[in-house]
PDB file of N, CA and C in Angstrom:
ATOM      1  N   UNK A   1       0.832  -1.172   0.000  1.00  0.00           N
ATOM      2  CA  UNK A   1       0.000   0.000   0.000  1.00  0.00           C
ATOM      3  C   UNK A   1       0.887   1.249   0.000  1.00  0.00           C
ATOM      4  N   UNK A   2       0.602   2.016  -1.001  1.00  0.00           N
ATOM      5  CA  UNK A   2       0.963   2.978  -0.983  1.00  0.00           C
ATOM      6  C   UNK A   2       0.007   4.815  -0.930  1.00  0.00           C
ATOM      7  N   UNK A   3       0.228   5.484   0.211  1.00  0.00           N
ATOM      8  CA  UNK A   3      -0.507   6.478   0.231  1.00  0.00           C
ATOM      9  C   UNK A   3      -0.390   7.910  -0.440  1.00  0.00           C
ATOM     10  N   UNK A   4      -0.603   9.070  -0.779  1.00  0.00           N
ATOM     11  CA  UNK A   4      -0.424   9.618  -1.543  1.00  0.00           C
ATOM     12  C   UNK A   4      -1.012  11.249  -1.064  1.00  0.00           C
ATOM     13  N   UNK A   5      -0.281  12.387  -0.690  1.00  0.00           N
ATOM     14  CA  UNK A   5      -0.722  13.534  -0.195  1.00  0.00           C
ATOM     15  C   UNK A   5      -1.720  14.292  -0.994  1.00  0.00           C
ATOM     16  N   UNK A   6      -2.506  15.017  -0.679  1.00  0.00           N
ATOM     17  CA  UNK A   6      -3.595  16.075  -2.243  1.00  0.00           C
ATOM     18  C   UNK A   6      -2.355  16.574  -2.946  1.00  0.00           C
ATOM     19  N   UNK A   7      -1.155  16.734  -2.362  1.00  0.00           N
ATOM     20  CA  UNK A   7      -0.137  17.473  -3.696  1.00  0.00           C
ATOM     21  C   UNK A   7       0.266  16.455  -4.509  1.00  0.00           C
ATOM     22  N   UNK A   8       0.519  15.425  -4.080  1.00  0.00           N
ATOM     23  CA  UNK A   8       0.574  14.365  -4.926  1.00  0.00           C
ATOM     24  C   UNK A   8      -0.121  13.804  -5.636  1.00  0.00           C
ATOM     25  N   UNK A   9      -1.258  13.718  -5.618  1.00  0.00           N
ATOM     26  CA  UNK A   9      -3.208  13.141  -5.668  1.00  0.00           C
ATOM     27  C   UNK A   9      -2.988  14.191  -6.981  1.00  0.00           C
ATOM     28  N   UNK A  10      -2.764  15.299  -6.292  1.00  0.00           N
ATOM     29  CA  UNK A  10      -3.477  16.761  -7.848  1.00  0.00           C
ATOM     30  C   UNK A  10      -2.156  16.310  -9.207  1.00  0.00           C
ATOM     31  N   UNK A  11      -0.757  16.314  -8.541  1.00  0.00           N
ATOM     32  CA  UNK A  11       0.040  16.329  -9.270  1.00  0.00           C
ATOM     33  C   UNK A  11      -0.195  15.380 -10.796  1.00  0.00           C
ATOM     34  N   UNK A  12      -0.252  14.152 -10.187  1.00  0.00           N
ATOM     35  CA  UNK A  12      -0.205  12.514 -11.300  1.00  0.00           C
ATOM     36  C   UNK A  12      -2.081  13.166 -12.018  1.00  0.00           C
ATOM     37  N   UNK A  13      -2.983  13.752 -11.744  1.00  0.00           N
ATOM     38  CA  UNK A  13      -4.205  13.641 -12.004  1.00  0.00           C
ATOM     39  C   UNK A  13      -4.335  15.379 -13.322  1.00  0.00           C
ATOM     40  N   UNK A  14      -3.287  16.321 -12.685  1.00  0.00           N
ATOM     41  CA  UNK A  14      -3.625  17.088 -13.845  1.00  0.00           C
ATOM     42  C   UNK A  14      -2.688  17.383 -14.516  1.00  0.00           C
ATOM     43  N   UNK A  15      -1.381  17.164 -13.787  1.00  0.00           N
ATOM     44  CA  UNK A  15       0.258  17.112 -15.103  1.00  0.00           C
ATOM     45  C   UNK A  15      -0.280  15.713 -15.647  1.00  0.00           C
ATOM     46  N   UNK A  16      -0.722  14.770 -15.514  1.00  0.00           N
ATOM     47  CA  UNK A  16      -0.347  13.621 -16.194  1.00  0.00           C
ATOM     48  C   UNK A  16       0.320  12.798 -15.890  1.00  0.00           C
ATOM     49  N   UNK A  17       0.702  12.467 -15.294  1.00  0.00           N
ATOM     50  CA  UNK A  17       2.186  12.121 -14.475  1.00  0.00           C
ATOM     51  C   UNK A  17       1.256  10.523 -14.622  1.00  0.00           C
ATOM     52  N   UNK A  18       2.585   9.755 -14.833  1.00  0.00           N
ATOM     53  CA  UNK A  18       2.236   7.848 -15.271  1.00  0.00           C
ATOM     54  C   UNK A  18       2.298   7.541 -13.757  1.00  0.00           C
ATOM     55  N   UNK A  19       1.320   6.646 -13.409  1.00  0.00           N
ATOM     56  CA  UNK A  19       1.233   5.869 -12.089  1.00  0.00           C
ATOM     57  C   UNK A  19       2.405   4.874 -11.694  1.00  0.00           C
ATOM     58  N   UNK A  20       3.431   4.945 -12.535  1.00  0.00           N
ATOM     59  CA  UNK A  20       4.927   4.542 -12.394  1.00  0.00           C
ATOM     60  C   UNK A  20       5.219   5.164 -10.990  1.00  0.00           C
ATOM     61  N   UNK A  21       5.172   5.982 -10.651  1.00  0.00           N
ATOM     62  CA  UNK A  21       5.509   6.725  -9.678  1.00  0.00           C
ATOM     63  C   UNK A  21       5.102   6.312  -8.281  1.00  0.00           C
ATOM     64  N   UNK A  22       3.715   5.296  -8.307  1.00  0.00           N
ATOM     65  CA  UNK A  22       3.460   4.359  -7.087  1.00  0.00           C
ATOM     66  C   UNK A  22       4.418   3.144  -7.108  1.00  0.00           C
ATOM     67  N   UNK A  23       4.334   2.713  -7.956  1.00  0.00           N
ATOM     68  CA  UNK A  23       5.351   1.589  -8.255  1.00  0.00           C
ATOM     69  C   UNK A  23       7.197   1.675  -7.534  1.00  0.00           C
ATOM     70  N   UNK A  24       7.247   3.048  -8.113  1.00  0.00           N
ATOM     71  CA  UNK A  24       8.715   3.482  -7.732  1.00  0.00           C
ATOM     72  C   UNK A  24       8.996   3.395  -6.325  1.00  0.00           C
ATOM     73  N   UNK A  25       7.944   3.920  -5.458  1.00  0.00           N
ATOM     74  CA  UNK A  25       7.421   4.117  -3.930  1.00  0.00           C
ATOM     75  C   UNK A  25       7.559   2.845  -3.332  1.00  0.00           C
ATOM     76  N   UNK A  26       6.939   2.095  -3.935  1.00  0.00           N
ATOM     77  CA  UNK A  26       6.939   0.316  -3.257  1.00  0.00           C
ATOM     78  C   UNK A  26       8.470  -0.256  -3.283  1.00  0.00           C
ATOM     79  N   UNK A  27       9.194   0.372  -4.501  1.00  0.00           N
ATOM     80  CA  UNK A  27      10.605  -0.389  -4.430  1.00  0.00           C
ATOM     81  C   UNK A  27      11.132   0.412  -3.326  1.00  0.00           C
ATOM     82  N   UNK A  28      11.107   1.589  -3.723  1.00  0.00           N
ATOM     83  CA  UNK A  28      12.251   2.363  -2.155  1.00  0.00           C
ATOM     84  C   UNK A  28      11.113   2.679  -0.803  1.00  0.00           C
ATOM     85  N   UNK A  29      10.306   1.556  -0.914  1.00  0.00           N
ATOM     86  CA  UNK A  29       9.677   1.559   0.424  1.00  0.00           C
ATOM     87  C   UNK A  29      11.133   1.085   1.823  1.00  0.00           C
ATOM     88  N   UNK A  30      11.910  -0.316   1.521  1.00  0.00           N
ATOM     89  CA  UNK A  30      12.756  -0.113   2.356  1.00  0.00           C
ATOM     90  C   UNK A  30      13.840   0.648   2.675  1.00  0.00           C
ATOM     91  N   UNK A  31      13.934   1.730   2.283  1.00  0.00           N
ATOM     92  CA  UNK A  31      14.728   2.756   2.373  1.00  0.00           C
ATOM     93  C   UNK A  31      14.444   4.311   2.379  1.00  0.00           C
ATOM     94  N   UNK A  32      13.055   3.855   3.141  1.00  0.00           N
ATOM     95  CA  UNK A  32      12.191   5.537   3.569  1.00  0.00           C
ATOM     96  C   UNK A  32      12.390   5.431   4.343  1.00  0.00           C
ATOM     97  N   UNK A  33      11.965   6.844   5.465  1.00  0.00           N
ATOM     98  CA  UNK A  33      11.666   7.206   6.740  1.00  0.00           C
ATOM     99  C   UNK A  33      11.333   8.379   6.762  1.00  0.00           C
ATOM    100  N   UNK A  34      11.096   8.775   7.935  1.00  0.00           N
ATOM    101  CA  UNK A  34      10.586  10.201   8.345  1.00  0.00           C
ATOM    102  C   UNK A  34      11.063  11.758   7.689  1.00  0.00           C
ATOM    103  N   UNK A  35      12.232  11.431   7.360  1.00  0.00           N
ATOM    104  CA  UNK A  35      12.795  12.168   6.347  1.00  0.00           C
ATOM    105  C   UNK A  35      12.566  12.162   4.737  1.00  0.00           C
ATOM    106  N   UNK A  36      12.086  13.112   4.244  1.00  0.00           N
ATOM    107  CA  UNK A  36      11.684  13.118   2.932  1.00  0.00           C
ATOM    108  C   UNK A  36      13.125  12.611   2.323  1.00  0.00           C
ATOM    109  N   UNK A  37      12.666  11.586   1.118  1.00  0.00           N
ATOM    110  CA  UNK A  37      13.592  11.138  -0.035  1.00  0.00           C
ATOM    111  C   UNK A  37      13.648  11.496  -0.942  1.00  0.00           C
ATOM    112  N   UNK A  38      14.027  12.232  -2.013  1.00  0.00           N
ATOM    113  CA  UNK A  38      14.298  12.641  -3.523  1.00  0.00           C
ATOM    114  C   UNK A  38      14.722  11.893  -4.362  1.00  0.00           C
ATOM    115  N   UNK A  39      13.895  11.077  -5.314  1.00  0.00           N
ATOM    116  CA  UNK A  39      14.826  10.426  -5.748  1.00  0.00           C
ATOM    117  C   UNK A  39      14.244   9.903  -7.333  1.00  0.00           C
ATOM    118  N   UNK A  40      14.865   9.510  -8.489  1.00  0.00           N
ATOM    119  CA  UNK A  40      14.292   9.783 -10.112  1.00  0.00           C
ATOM    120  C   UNK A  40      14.034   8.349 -10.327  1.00  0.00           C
ATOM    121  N   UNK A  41      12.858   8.348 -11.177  1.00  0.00           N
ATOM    122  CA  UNK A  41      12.657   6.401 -11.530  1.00  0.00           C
ATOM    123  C   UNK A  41      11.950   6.854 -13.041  1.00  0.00           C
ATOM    124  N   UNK A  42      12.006   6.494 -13.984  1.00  0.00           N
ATOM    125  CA  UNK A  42      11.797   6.391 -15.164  1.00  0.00           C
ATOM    126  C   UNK A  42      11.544   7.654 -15.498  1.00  0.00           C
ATOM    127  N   UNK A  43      11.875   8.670 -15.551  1.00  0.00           N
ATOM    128  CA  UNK A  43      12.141  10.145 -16.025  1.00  0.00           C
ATOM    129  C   UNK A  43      11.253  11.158 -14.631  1.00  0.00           C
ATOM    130  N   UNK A  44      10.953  10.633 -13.904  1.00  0.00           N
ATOM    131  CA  UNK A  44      10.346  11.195 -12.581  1.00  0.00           C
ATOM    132  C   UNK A  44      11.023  11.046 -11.747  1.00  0.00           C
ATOM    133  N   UNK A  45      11.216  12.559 -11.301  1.00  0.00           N
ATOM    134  CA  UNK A  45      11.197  13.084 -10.224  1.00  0.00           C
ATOM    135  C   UNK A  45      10.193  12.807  -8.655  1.00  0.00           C
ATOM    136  N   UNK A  46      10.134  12.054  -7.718  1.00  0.00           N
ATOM    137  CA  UNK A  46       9.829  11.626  -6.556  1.00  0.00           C
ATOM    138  C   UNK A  46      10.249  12.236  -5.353  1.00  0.00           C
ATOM    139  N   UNK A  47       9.410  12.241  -4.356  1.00  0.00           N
ATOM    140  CA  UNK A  47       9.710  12.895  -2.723  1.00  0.00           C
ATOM    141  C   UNK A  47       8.758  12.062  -1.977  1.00  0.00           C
ATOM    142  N   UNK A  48       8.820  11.351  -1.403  1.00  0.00           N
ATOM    143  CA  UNK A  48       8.487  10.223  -1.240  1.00  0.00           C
ATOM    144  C   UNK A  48       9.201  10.219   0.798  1.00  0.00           C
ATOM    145  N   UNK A  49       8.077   9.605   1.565  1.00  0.00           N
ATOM    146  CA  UNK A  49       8.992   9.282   2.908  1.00  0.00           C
ATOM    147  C   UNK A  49       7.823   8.286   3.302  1.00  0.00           C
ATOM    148  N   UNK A  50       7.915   7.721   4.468  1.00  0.00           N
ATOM    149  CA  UNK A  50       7.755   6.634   5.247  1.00  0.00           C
ATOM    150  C   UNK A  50       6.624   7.291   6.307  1.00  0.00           C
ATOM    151  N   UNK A  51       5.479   7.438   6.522  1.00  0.00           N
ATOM    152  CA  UNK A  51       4.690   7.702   7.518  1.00  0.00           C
ATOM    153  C   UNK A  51       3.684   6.918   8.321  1.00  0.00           C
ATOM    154  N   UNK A  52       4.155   6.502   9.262  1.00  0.00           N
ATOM    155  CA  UNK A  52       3.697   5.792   9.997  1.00  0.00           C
ATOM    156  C   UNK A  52       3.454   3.997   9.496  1.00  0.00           C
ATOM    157  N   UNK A  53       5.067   3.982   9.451  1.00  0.00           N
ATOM    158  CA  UNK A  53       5.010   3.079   8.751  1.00  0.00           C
ATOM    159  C   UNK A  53       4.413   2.463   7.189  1.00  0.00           C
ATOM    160  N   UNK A  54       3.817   3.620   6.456  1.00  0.00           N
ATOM    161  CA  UNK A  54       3.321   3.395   5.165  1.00  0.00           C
ATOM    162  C   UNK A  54       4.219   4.565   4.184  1.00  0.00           C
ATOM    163  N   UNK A  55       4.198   3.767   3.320  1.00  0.00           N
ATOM    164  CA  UNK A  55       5.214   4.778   2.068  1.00  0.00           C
ATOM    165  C   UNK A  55       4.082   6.290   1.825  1.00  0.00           C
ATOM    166  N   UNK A  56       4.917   7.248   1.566  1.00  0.00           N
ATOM    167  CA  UNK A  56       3.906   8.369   1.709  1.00  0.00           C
ATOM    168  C   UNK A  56       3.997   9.073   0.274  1.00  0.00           C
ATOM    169  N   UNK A  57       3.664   9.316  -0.736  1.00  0.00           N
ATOM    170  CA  UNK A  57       4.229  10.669  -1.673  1.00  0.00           C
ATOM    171  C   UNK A  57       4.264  11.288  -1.260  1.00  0.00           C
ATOM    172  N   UNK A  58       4.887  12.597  -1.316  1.00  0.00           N
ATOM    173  CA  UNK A  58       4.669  13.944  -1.289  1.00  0.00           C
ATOM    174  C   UNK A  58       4.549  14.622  -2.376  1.00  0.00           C
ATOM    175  N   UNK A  59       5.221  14.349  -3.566  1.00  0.00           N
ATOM    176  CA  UNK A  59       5.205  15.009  -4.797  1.00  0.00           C
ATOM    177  C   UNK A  59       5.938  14.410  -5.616  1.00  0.00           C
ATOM    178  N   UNK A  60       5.696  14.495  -7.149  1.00  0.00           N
ATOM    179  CA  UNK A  60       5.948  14.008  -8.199  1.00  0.00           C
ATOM    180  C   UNK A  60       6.221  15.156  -9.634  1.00  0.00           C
ATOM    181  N   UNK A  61       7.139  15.051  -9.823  1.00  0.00           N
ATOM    182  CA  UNK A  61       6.758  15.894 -11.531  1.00  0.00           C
ATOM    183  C   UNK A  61       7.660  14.916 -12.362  1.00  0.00           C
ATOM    184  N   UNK A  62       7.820  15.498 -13.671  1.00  0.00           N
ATOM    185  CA  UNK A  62       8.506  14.704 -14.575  1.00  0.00           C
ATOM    186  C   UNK A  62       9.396  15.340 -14.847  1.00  0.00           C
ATOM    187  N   UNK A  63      11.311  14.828 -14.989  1.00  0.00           N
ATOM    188  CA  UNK A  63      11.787  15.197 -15.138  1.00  0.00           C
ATOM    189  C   UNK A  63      12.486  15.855 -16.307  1.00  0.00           C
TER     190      UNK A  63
END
């Protein structure tokens, strides 16, 4: 499971942004935490952290 903030929710729904970007979340699920992550998976840009134990977005664009 992956959860997803309204900035993230709006981002993938009116840029367009490919649902690749949940996918990306599940792989660097073991290597989140409380600290936001930055990090690129198939031409996206990700910010992504660990909240309460569930992978979180924060934001997405394309790079």
């Amino acid at each position: 499971m992956v959860a997803l903030t309204k900035h993230a929710a709006n981002r993938i729904l009116e840029r367009n942004i490919p649902f690749d970007a949940v996918e990306a979340c599940r792989i660097a699920a073991p290597i989140l935490n409380e600290n936001p992550l930055r990090f690129r998976y198939r031409g996206l840009v990700i910010v992504a952290r660990k909240a309460g134990g569930i992978p979180r977005i924060i934001s997405v664009w394309k790079a």
